[in-house]
Protein backbone atom coordinates (compact mmCIF):
# COMPACT_ATOMS: atom_id res chain seq x y z
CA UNK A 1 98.76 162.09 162.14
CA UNK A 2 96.25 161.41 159.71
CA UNK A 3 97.27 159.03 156.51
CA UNK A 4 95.87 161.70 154.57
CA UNK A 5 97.83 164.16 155.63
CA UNK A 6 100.82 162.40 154.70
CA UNK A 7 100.12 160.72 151.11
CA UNK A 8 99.03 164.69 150.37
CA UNK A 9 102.33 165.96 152.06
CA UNK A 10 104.37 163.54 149.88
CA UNK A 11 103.15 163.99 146.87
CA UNK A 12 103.20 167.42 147.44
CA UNK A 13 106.49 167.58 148.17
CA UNK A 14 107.54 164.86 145.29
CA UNK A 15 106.00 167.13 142.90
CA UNK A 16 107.45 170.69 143.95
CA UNK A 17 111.06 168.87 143.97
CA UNK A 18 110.52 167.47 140.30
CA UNK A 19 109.21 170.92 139.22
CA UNK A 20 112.33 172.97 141.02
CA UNK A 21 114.82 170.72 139.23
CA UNK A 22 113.17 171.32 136.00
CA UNK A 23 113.77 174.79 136.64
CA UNK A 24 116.93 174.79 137.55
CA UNK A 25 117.59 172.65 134.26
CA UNK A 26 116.13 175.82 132.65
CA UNK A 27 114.62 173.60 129.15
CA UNK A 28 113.36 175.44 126.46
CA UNK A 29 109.69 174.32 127.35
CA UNK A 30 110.81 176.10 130.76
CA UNK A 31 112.13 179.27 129.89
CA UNK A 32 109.68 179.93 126.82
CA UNK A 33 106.64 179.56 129.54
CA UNK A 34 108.44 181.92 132.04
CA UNK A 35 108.77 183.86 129.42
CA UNK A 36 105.37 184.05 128.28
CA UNK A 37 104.53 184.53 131.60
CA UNK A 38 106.68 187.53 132.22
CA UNK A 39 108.70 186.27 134.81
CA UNK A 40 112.36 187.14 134.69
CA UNK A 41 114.73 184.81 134.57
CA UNK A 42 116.69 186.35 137.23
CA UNK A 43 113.27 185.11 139.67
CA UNK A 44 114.59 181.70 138.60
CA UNK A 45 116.36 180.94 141.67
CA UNK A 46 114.20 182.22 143.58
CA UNK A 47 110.94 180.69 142.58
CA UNK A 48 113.08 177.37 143.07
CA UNK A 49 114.14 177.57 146.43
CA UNK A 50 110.62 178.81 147.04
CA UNK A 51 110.19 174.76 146.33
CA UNK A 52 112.59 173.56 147.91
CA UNK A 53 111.62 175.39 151.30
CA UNK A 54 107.90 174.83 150.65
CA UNK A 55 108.75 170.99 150.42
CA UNK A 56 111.05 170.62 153.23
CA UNK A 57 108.62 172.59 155.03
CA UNK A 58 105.40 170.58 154.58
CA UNK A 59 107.43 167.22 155.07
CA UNK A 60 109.20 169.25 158.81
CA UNK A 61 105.74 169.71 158.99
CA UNK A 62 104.78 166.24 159.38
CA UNK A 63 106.69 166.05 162.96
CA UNK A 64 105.86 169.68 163.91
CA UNK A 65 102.62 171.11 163.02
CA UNK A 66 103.22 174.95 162.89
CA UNK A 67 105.95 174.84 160.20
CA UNK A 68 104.07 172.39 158.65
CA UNK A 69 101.07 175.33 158.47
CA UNK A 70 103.29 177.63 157.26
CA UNK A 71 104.65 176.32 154.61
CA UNK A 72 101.35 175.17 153.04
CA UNK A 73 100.34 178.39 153.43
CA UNK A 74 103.36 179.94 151.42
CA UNK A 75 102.80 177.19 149.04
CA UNK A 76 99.12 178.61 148.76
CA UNK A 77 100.11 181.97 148.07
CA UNK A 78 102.85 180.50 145.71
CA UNK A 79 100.20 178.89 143.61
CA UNK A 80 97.87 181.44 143.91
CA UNK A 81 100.24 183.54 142.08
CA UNK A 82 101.27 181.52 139.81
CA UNK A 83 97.29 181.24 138.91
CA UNK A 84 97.62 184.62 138.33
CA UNK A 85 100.62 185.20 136.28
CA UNK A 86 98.72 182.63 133.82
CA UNK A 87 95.15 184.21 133.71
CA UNK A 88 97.29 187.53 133.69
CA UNK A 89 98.57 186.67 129.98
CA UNK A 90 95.24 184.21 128.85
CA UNK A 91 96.77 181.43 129.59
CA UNK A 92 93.58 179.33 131.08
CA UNK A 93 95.47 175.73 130.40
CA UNK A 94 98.70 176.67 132.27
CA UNK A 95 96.51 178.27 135.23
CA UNK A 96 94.51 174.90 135.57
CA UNK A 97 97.62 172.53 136.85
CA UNK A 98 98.47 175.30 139.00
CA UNK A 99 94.99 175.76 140.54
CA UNK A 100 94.89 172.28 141.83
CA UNK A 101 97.79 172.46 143.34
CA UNK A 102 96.82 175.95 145.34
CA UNK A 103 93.49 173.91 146.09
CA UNK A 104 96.26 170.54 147.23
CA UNK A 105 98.16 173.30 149.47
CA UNK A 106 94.46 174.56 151.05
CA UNK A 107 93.91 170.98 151.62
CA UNK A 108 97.69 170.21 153.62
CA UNK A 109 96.53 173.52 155.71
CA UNK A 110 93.12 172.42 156.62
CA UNK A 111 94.56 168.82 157.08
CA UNK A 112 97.54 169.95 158.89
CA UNK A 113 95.67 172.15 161.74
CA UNK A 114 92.67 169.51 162.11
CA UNK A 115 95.41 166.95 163.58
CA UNK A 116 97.22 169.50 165.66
C-alpha cells in the first residue's frame, strides 16, 4: 500500500464524516443550500449514510482492494452529482468544493487499483 493512497483515503474519509454530521445537524447554512439546490429534505438521510458508507468503504478499502474501488467509485458518482445539482441552479462556487473532491475520489480509484 502506497502512502498516498492512505493520507488521500483519510482525509477523504475525515472529510465525508465532518460533512455527514453537519447534515445530520441540519444548520440553517445546511438546509438553505439543500434547499437552493432542490434537494428534499427527506434525501437527508440518505445523502448521509451515502457518507458514512462511502467512508467506511474507502478506509475497508485500505485492507481489501475491491471494496475499496467501489466505494471511490460511488463517491465519484456522489460528487459528480452533487457537481451537478450546483451548475443545475448557477451555483459555480458551491460546484467548485465539490469538483475537487469528485477529482480526490478519481484519484483513491486510480490509486486504489494501481496497488492491487
Amino acid at each position: 500500500m502506497s502512502v498516498s493512497l492512505a493520507v488521500v483515503t483519510v482525509l477523504m474519509s475525515a472529510l465525508l464524516l465532518v460533512s455527514a454530521g453537519a447534515k445530520s445537524l441540519r444548520t440553517r447554512h445546511i438546509t438553505e443550500q439543500m434547499s437552493a439546490l432542490g434537494v428534499p429534505q427527506s434525501m437527508m438521510a440518505l445523502l448521509i449514510c451515502a457518507q458514512v458508507a462511502g467512508a467506511a468503504g474507502v478506509i475497508a478499502g485500505l485492507w481489501w482492494g475491491p471494496v475499496g474501488i467501489a466505494a471511490a467509485i460511488g463517491l465519484t458518482l456522489y460528487f459528480a452529482g452533487a457537481v451537478a445539482f450546483h451548475l443545475r441552479v448557477g451555483d459555480r462556487k458551491g460546484a467548485s468544493p465539490a469538483a475537487v473532491l469528485t477529482l480526490a475520489s478519481v484519484a483513491l480509484v486510480l490509486l486504489r487499483a494501481a496497488t492491487l
